[in-house]
Protein backbone atom coordinates (compact mmCIF):
# COMPACT_ATOMS: atom_id res chain seq x y z
CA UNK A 1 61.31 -5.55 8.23
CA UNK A 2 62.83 -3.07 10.63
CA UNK A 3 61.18 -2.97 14.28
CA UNK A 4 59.22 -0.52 15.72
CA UNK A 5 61.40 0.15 19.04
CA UNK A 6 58.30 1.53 20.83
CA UNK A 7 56.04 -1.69 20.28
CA UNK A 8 58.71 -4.85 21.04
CA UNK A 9 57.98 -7.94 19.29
CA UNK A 10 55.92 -10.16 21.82
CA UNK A 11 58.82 -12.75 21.65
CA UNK A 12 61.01 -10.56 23.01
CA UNK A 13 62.43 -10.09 26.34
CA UNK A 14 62.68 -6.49 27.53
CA UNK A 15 66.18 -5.05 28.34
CA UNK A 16 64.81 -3.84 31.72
CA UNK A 17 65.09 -5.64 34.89
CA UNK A 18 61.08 -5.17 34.87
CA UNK A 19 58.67 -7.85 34.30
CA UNK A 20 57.58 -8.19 30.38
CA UNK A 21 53.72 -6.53 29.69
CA UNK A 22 52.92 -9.23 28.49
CA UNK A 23 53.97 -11.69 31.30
CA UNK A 24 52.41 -9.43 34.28
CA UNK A 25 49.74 -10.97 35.72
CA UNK A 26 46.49 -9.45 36.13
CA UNK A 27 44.01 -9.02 39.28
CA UNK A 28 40.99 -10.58 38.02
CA UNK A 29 37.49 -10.10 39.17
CA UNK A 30 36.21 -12.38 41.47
CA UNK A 31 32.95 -13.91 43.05
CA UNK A 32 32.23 -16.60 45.75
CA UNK A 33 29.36 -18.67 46.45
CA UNK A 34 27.67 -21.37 48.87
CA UNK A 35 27.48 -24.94 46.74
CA UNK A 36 23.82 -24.78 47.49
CA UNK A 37 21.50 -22.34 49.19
CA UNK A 38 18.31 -24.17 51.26
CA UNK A 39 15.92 -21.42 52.61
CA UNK A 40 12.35 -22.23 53.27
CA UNK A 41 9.79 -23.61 56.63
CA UNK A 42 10.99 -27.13 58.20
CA UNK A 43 14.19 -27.31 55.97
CA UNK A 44 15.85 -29.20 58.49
CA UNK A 45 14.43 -32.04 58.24
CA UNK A 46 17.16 -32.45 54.93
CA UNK A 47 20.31 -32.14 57.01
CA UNK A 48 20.55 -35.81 57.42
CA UNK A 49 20.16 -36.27 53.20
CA UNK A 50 22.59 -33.86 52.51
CA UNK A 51 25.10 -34.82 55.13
CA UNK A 52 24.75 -38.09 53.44
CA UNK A 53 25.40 -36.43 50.09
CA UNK A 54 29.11 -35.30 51.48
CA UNK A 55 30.19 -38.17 53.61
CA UNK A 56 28.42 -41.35 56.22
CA UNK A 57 29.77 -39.70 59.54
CA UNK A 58 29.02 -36.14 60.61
CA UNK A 59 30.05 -33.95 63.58
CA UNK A 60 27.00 -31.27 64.75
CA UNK A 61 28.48 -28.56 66.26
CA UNK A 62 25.53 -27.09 68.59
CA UNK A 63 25.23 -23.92 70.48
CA UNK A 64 23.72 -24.81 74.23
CA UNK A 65 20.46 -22.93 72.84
CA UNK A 66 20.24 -25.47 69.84
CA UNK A 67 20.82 -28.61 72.14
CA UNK A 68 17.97 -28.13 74.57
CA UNK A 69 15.77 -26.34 72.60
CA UNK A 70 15.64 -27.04 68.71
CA UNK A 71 17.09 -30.71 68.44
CA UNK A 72 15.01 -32.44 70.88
CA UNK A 73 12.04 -31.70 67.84
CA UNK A 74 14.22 -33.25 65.44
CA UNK A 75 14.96 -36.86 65.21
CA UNK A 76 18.19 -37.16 63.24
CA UNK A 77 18.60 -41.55 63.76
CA UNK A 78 17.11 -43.17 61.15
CA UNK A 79 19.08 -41.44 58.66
CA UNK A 80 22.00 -43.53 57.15
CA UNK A 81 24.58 -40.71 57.71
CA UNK A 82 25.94 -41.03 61.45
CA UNK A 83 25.42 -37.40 63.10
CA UNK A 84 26.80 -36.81 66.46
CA UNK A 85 26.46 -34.01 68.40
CA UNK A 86 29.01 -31.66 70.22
CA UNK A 87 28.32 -28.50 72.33
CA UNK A 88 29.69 -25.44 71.66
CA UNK A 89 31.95 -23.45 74.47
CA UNK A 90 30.96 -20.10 73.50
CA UNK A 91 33.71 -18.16 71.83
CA UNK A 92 35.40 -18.82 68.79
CA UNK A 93 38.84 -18.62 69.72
CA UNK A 94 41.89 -20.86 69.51
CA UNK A 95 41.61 -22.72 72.59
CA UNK A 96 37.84 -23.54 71.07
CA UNK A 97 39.43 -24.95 67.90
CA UNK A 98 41.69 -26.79 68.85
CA UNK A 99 39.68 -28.67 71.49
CA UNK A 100 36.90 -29.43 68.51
CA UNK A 101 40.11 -30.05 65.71
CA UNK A 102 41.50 -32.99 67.85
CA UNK A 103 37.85 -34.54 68.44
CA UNK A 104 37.18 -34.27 64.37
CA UNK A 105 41.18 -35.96 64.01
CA UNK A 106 40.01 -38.64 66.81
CA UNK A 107 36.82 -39.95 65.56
CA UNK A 108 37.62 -39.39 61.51
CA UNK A 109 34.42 -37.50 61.22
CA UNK A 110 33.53 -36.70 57.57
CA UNK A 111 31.70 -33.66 57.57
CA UNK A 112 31.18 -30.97 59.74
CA UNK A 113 27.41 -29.32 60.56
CA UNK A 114 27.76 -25.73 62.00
CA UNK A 115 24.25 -24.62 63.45
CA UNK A 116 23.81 -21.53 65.61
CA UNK A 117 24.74 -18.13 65.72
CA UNK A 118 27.69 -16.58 64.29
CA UNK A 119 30.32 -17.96 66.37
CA UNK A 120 29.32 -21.01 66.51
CA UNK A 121 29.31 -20.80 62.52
CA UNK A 122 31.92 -19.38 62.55
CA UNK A 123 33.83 -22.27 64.56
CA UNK A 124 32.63 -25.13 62.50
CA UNK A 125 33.66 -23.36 59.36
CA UNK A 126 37.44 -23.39 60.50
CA UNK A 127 37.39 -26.58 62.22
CA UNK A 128 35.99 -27.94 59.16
CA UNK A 129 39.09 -26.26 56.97
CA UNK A 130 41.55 -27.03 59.15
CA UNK A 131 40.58 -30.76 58.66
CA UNK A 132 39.75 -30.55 54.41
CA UNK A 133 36.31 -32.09 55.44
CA UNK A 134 33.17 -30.14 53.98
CA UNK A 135 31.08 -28.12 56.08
CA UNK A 136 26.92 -27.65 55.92
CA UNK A 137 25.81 -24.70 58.01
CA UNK A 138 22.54 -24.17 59.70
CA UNK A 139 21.78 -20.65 61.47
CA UNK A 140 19.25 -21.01 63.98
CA UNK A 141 19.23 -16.69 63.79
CA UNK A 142 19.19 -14.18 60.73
CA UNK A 143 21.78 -11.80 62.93
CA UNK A 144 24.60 -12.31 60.39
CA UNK A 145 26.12 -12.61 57.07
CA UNK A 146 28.51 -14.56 58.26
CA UNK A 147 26.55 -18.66 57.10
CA UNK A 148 27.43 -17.61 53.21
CA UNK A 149 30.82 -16.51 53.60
CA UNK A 150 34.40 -18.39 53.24
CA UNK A 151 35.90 -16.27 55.84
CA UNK A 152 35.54 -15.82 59.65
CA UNK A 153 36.40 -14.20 62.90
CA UNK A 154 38.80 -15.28 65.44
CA UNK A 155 38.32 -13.76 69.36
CA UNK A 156 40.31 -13.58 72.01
CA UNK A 157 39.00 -15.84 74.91
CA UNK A 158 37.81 -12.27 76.29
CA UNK A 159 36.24 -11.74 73.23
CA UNK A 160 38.07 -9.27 71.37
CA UNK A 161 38.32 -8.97 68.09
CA UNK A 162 41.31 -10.70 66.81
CA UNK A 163 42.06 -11.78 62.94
CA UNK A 164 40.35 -13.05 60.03
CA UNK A 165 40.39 -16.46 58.80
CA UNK A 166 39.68 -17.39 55.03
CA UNK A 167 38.90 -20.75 54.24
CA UNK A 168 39.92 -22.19 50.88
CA UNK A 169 36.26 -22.97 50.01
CA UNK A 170 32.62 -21.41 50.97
CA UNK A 171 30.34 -24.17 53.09
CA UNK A 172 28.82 -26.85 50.86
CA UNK A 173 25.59 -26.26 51.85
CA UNK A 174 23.96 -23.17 53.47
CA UNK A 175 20.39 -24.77 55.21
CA UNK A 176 18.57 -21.87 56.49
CA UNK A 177 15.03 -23.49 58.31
CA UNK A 178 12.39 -20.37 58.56
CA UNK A 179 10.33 -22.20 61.59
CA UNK A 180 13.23 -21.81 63.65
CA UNK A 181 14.45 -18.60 62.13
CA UNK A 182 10.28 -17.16 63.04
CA UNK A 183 10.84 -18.34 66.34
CA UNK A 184 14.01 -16.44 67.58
CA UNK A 185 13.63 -13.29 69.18
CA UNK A 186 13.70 -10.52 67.02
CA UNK A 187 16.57 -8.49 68.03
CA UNK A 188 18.39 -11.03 66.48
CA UNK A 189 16.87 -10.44 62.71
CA UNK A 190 17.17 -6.59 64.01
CA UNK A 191 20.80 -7.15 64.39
CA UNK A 192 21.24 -8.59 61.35
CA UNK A 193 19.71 -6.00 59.50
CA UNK A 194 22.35 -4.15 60.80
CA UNK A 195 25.29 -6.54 59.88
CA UNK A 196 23.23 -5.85 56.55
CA UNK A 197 22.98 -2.32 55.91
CA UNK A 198 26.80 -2.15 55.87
CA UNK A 199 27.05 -4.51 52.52
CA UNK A 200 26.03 -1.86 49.71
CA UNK A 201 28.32 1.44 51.41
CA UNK A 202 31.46 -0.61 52.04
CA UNK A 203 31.07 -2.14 48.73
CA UNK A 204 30.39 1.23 46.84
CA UNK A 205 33.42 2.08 48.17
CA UNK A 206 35.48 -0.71 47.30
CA UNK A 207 34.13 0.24 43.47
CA UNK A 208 34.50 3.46 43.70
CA UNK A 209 38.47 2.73 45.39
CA UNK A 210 39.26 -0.11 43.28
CA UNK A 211 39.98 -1.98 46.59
CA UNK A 212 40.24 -5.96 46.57
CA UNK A 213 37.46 -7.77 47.95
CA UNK A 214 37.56 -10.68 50.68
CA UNK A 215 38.25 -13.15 48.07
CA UNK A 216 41.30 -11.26 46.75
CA UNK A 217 39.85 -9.98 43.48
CA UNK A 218 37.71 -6.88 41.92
CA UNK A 219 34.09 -6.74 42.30
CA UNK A 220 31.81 -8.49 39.45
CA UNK A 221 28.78 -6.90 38.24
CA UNK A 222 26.84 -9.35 40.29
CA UNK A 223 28.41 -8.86 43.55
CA UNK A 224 28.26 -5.48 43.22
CA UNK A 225 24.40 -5.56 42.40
CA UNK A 226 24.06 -7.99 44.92
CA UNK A 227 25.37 -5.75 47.62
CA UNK A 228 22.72 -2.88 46.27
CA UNK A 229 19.85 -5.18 45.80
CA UNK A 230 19.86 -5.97 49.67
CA UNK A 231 20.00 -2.44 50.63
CA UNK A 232 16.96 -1.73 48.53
CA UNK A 233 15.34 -5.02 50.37
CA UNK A 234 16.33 -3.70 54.19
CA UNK A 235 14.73 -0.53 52.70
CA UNK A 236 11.62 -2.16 51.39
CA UNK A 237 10.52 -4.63 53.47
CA UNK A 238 12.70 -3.78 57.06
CA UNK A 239 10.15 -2.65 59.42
CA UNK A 240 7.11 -5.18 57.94
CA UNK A 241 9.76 -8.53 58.89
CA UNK A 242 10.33 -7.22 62.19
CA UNK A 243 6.52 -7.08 62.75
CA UNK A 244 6.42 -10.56 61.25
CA UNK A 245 9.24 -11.74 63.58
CA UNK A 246 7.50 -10.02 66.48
CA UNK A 247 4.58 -12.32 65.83
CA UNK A 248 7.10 -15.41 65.18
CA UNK A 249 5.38 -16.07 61.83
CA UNK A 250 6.78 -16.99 58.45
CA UNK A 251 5.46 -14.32 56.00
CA UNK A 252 6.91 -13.26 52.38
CA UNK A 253 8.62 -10.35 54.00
CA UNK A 254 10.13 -12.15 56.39
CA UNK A 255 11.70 -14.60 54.13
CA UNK A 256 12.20 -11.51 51.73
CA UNK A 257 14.58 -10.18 54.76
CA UNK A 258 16.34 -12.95 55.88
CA UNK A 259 17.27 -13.82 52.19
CA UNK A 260 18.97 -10.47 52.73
CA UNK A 261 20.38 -11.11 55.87
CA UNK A 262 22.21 -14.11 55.43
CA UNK A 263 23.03 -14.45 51.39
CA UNK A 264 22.50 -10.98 49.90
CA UNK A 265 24.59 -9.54 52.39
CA UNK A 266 27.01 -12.96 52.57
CA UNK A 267 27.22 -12.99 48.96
CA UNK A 268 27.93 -8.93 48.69
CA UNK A 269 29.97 -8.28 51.42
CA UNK A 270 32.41 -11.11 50.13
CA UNK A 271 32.59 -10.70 46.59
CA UNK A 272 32.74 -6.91 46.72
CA UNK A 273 34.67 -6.08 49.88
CA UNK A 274 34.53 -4.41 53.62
CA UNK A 275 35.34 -0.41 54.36
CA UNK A 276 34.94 1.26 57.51
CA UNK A 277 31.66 -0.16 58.75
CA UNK A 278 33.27 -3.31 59.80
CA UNK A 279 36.67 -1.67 60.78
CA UNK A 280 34.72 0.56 63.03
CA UNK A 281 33.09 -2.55 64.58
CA UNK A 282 36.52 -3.76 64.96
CA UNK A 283 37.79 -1.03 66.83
CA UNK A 284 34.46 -0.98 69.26
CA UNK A 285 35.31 -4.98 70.20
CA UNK A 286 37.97 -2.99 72.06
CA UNK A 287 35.71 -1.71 74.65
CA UNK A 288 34.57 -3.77 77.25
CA UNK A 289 30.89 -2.49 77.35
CA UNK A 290 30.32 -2.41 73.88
CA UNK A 291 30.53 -6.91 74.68
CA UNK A 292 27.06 -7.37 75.23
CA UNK A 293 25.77 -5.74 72.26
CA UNK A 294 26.24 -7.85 69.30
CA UNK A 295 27.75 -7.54 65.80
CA UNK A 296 25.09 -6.23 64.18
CA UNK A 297 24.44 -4.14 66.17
CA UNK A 298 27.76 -1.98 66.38
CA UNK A 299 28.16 -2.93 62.23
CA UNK A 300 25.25 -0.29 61.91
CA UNK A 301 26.46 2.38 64.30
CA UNK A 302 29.85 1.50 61.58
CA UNK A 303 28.05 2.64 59.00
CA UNK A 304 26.53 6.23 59.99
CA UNK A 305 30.45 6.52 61.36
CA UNK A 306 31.34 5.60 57.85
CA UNK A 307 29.00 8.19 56.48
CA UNK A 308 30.17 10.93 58.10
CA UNK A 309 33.85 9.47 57.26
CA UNK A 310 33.35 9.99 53.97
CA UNK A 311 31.18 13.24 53.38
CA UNK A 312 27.88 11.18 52.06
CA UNK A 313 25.13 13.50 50.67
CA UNK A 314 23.20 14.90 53.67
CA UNK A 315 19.65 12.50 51.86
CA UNK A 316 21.54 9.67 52.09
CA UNK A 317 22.62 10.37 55.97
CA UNK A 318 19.11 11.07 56.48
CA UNK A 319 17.52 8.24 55.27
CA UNK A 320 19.84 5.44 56.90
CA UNK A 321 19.26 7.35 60.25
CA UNK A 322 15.65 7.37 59.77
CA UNK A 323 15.86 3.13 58.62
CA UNK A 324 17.81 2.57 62.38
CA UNK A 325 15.26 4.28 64.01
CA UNK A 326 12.48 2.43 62.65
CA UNK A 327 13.38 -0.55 63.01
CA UNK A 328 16.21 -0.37 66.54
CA UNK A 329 19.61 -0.01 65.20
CA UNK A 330 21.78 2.01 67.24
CA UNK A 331 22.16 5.58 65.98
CA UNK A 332 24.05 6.76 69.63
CA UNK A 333 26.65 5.51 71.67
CA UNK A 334 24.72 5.03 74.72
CA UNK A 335 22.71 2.45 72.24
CA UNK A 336 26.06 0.44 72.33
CA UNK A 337 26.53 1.00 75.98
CA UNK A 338 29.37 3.81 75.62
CA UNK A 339 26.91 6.57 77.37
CA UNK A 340 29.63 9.60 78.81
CA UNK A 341 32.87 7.40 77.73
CA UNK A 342 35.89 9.66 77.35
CA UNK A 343 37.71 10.43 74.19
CA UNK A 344 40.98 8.82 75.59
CA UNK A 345 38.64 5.53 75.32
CA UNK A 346 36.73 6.26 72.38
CA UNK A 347 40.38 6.73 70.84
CA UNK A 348 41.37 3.13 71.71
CA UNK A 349 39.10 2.00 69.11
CA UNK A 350 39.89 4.16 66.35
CA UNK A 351 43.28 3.51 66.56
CA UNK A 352 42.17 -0.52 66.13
CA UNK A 353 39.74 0.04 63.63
CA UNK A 354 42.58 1.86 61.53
CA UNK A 355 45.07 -1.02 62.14
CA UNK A 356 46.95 -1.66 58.73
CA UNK A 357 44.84 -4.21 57.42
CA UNK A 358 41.41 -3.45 58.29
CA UNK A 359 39.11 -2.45 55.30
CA UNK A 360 38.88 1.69 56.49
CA UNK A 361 41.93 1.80 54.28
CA UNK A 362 39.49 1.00 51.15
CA UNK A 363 37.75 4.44 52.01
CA UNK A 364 38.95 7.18 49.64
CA UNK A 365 41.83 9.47 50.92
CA UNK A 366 44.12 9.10 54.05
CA UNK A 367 42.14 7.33 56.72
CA UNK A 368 43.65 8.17 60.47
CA UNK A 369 42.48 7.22 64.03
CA UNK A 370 41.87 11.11 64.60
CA UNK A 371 39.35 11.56 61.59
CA UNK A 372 37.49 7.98 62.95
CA UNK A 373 37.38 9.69 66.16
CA UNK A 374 35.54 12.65 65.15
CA UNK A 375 33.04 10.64 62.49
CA UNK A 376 32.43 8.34 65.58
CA UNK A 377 31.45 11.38 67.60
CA UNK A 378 29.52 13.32 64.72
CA UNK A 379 27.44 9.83 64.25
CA UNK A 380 26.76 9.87 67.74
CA UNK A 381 25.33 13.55 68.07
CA UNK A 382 23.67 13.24 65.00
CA UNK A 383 21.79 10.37 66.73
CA UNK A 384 21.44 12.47 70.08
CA UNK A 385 19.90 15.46 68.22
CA UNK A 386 17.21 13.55 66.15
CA UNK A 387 15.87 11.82 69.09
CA UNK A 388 15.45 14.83 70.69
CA UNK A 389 13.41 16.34 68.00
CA UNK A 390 11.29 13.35 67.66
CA UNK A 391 10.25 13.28 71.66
């Protein structure tokens, strides 16, 4: 039977120095999770059972805040897995991580408890990868996404901004106790509200781009509806938790929100991928005042940058303005403490959130620190001119 010369036999090697069809390899889709996913009123009281589940000797990584005012309520000793307790310095950086890597190494701890805020979370997830040991995490604050994911920020011992770290596996176990979470002052679910709001653009444009995600695959169906089911949550039930969190009470709501705040968003952001919300939060790390604010906080004055970045409909502009004001997301830069800054400064960070591998890139068309500039500075007088109109 003669060949057809336009369809070669799938035994057969191509003439061309090019890589068969059939033998290229494919991007797949791809979608990360937590092993398990705790959320509920007292919940701590199972760290010590599922520390036991991983391993008999456990290091519990502790912000100062946790030390002297959560764990003395807790009683961790007659447990038969052996927790000990270390304090966290406050930045996680590489002088931080090393100094906890060669305690883990020196005692032949087991497995690693992160509880805190971000950093601190952050810190026990790479210690914890660094030594192959698994890692439970415990936010003490709703303020990021960041308890979900397999990936994490490293600072500068300033605090800047520095490079990503992906771990090889997402935290065994994500134990997220809603007494403590009630307790915390709100700006901190506020913030992460803010962290939040970013998940559905920057993965709508990662879709809409077909841009990799942070686990170095396509967007699923799920992540993808994950990512627009917690923008329809912040929506729905935003301003109601922060009343509830006002109050320090655990209502539906409030669970309803930090369910979005720590695995809608974790879940979404990761399995469908970052744009210019985050980059633009990059870039701000850059500026000295912008240090006390936190992540949140400047991830939501990302996303109005991001939205006039990328020409969103005019309803859609309105309505996340309208969802910061509401609830006390920055809309200006004198919310982020950049009130009369010059545009030789303001520059600085758009030229660091468009370094070449932060996620702005996975906005349609040629992305350049000029055009950040100007979205940065339409976002803010957009914010200026609505608050004047609401005085």
């Amino acid at each position: 039977m003669k060949k057809d010369m336009n369809h070669p036999s799938i035994n057969e090697e191509s003439c061309s120095n090019e890589t068969p069809v059939y033998k290229q390899i494919q991007t797949p889709f791809k979608a990360v999770f937590p092993g398990k996913y705790i959320q509920g009123e007292n919940a701590l009281h199972e760290l010590p059972g599922l520390v036991n589940l991983l391993g008999k000797k456990g290091l519990l990584i502790a912000s100062p805040t946790v030390i002297k005012k959560i764990l003395p309520d807790y009683s961790f000793q007659d447990s038969e897995a052996m927790i000990s307790i270390e304090e966290f310095q406050g930045e996680c950086c590489e002088k931080e991580l090393t100094r906890l890597s060669e305690i883990v190494n020196r005692e032949n701890f087991e497995v690693i408890i992160g509880m805190g805020g971000g950093k601190t979370i952050d810190t026990a997830k790479i210690v914890s990868d660094r030594a192959g040991i698994p890692v439970i995490i415990v936010p003490t604050i709703a303020s990021t996404d960041a308890p979900c994911s397999g990936c994490a920020v490293i600072y500068t011992n300033d605090g800047i901004f520095e490079s990503v770290y992906y771990q090889k596996m997402n935290p065994q176990v994500v134990l997220v106790d809603m007494t403590i979470i009630a307790a915390a002052p709100t700006r901190f679910l506020v913030a992460g509200m803010g962290d939040a709001l970013a998940t559905w653009f920057e993965a709508r444009s990662c879709e809409r781009t077909q841009s990799l995600n942070e686990c170095g695959g396509y967007s699923t169906m799920t992540g993808l509806n994950l990512a627009r089911l917690c923008y329809d949550t912040l929506l729905r039930y935003g301003s109601a938790a922060k009343i509830s969190s006002e109050n320090h009470i655990v209502t539906p709501v409030l669970n309803h929100i930090v369910e979005a705040n720590i695995l809608l968003s974790g879940l979404g952001f990761e399995s469908s991928g970052l744009a210019a919300a985050h980059s633009v939060h990059n870039g701000l790390t850059a500026i000295e005042e912008t240090h006390s604010y936190y992540h949140g906080e400047k991830v939501a004055f990302g996303v109005l940058t991001g939205l006039h970045l990328t020409d969103a409909p005019m309803e859609e502009i309105s309505t996340v303005y309208s969802f910061c004001e509401e609830i006390g997301l920055p809309t200006t830069f004198s919310d982020i403490g950049l009130k009369e800054l010059s545009k030789t400064r303001l520059m600085e960070a758009a030229v660091k959130a468009c370094a070449p591998a932060e996620g702005i890139h996975h906005e349609a068309g040629i992305i350049t620190p000029g055009k950040v500039l100007n979205a940065m500075i339409a976002a803010d007088a957009m914010g200026k001119a609505r608050k004047l109109t609401t005085k």
